[in-house]
C-alpha atoms as a PDB file:
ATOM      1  CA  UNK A   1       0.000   0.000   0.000  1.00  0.00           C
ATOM      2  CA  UNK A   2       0.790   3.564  -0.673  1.00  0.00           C
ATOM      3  CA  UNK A   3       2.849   5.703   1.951  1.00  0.00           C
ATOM      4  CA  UNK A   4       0.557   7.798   4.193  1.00  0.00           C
ATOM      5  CA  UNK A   5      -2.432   5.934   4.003  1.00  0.00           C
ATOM      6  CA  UNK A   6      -2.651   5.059   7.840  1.00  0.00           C
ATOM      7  CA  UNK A   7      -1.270   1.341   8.110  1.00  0.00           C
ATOM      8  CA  UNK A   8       0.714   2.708  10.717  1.00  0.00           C
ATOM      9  CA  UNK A   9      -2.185   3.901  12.558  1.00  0.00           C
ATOM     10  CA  UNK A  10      -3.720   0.970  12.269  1.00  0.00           C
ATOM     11  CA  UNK A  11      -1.437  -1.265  13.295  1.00  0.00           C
ATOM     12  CA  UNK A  12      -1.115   0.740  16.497  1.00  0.00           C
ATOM     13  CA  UNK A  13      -4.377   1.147  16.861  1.00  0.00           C
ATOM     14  CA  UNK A  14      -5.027  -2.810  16.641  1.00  0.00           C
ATOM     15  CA  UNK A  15      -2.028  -2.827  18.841  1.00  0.00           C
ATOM     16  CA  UNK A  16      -4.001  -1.092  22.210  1.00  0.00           C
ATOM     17  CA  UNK A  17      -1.076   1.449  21.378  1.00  0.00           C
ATOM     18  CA  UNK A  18      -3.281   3.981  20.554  1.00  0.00           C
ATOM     19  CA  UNK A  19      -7.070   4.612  21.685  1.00  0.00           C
ATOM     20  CA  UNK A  20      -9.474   5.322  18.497  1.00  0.00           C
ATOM     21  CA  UNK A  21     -11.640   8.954  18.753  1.00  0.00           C
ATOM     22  CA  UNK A  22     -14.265   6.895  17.787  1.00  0.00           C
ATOM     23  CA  UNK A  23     -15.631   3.384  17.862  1.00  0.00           C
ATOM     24  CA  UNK A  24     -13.897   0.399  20.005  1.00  0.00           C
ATOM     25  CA  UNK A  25     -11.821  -2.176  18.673  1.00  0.00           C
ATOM     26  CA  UNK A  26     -12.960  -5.853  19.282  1.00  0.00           C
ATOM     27  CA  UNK A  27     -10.754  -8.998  19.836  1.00  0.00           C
ATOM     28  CA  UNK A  28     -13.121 -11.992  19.592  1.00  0.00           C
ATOM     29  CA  UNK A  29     -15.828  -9.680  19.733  1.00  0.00           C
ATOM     30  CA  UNK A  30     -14.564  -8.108  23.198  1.00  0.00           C
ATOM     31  CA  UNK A  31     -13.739  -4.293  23.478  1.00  0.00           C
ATOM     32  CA  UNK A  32      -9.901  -4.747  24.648  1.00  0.00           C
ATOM     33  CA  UNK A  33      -9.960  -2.271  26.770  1.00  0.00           C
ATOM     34  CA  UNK A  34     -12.097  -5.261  29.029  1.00  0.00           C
ATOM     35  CA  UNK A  35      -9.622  -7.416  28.040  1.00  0.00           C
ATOM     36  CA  UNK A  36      -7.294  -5.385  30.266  1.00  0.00           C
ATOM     37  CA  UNK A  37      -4.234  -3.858  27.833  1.00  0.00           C
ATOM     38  CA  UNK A  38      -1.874  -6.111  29.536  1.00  0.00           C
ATOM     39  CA  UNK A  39      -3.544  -9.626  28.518  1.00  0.00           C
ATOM     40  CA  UNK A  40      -4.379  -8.253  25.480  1.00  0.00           C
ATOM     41  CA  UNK A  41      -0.696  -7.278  24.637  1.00  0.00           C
ATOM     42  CA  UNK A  42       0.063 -10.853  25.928  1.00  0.00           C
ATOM     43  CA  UNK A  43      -1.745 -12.249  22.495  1.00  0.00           C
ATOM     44  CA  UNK A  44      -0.345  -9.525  19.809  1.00  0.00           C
ATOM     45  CA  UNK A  45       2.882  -8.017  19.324  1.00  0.00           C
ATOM     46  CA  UNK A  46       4.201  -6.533  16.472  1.00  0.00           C
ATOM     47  CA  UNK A  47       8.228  -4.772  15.505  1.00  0.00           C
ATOM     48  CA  UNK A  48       6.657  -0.886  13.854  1.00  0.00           C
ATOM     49  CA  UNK A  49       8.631   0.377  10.839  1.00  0.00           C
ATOM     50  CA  UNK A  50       9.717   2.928  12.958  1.00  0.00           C
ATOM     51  CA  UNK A  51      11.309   1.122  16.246  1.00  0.00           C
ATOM     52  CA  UNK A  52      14.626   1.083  16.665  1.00  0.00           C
ATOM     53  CA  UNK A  53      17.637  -0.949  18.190  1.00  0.00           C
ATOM     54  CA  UNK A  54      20.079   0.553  20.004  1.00  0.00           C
ATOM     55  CA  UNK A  55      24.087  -0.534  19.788  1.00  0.00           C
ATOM     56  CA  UNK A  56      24.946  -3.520  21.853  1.00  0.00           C
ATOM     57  CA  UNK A  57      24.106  -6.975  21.713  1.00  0.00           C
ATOM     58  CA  UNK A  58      20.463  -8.409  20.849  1.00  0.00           C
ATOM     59  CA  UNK A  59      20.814  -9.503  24.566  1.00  0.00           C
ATOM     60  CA  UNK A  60      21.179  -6.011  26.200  1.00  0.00           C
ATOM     61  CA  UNK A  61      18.264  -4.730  23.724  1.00  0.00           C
ATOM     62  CA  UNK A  62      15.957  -7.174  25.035  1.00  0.00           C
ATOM     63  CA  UNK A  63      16.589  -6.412  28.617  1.00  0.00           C
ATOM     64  CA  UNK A  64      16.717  -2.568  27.386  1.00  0.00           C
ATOM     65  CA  UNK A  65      20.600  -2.342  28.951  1.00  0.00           C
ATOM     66  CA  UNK A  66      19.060  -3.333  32.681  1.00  0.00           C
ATOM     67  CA  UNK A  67      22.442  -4.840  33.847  1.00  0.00           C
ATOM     68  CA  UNK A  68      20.086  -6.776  36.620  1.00  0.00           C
ATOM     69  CA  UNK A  69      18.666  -8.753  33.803  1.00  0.00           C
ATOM     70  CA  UNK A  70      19.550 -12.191  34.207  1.00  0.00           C
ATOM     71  CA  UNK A  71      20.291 -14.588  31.212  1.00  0.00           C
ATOM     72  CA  UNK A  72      17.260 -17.000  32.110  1.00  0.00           C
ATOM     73  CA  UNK A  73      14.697 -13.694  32.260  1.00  0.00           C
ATOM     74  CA  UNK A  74      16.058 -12.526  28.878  1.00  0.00           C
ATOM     75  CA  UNK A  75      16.012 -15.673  26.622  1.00  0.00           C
ATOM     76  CA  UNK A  76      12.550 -15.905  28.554  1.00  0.00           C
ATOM     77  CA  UNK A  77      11.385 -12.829  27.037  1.00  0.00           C
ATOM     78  CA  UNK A  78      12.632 -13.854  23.614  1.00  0.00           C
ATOM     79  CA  UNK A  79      10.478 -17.125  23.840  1.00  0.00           C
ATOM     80  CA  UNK A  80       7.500 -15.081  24.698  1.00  0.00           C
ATOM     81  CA  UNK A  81       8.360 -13.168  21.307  1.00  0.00           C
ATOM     82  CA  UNK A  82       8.685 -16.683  19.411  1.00  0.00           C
ATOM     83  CA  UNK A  83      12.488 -15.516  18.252  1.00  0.00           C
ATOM     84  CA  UNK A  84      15.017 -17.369  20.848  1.00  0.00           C
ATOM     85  CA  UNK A  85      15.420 -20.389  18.093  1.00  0.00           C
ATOM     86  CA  UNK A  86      16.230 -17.623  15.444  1.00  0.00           C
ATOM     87  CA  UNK A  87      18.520 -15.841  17.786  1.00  0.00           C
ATOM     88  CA  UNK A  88      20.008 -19.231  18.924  1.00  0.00           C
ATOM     89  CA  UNK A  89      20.965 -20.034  15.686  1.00  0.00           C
ATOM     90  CA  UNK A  90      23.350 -17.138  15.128  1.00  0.00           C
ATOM     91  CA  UNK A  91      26.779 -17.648  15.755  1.00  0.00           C
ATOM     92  CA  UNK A  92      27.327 -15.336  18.719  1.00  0.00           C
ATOM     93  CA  UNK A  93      23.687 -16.435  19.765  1.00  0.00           C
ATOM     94  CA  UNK A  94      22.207 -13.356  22.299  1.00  0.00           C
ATOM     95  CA  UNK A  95      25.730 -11.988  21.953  1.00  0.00           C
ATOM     96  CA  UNK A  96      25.160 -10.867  18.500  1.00  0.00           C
ATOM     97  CA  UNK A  97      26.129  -7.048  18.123  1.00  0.00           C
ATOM     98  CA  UNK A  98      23.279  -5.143  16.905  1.00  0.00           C
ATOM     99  CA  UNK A  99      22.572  -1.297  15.924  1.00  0.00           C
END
């Protein structure tokens, strides 16, 4: 699709990022805002165009640099993301430089 034409928007908007000026958006035909944002983030996830990685290894971007992040929570939070096997498989693993 075009630039400018609001995928963005939507996405975000599907997302529970942003709340719609009009209308509610359904997930199995419940509002999610009675879902609770939380759970509802819990079933969708997405990487926008516009999100960005910061230098350092894909192991200090998932924790976001927290040096109290312990190996077990991080490769945790990459299974929750369905992307530890892809990470794994790299030869430097969660040591991979990124940014």
């Amino acid at each position: 699709a075009p630039s400018g034409v609001g995928k963005t928007t939507l996405a975000k908007l599907v997302l529970g990022l942003l709340e719609p000026t009009e209308g509610t958006i359904l997930f199995g035909g419940i509002d999610i805002r009675k879902l609770g944002l939380a759970r509802y983030r819990t079933l969708a996830a997405a990487v926008m165009q516009d999100d960005q990685l910061f230098a350092g290894s894909i192991a200090d971007n998932i924790a976001l640099f927290d040096s109290d992040a312990s190996p077990l929570k991080v490769e945790a939070a990459a299974r929750l993301a369905h992307i530890h096997d892809e990470i794994a498989a790299m030869p430097m693993g969660y040591q991979s430089l990124v940014g």
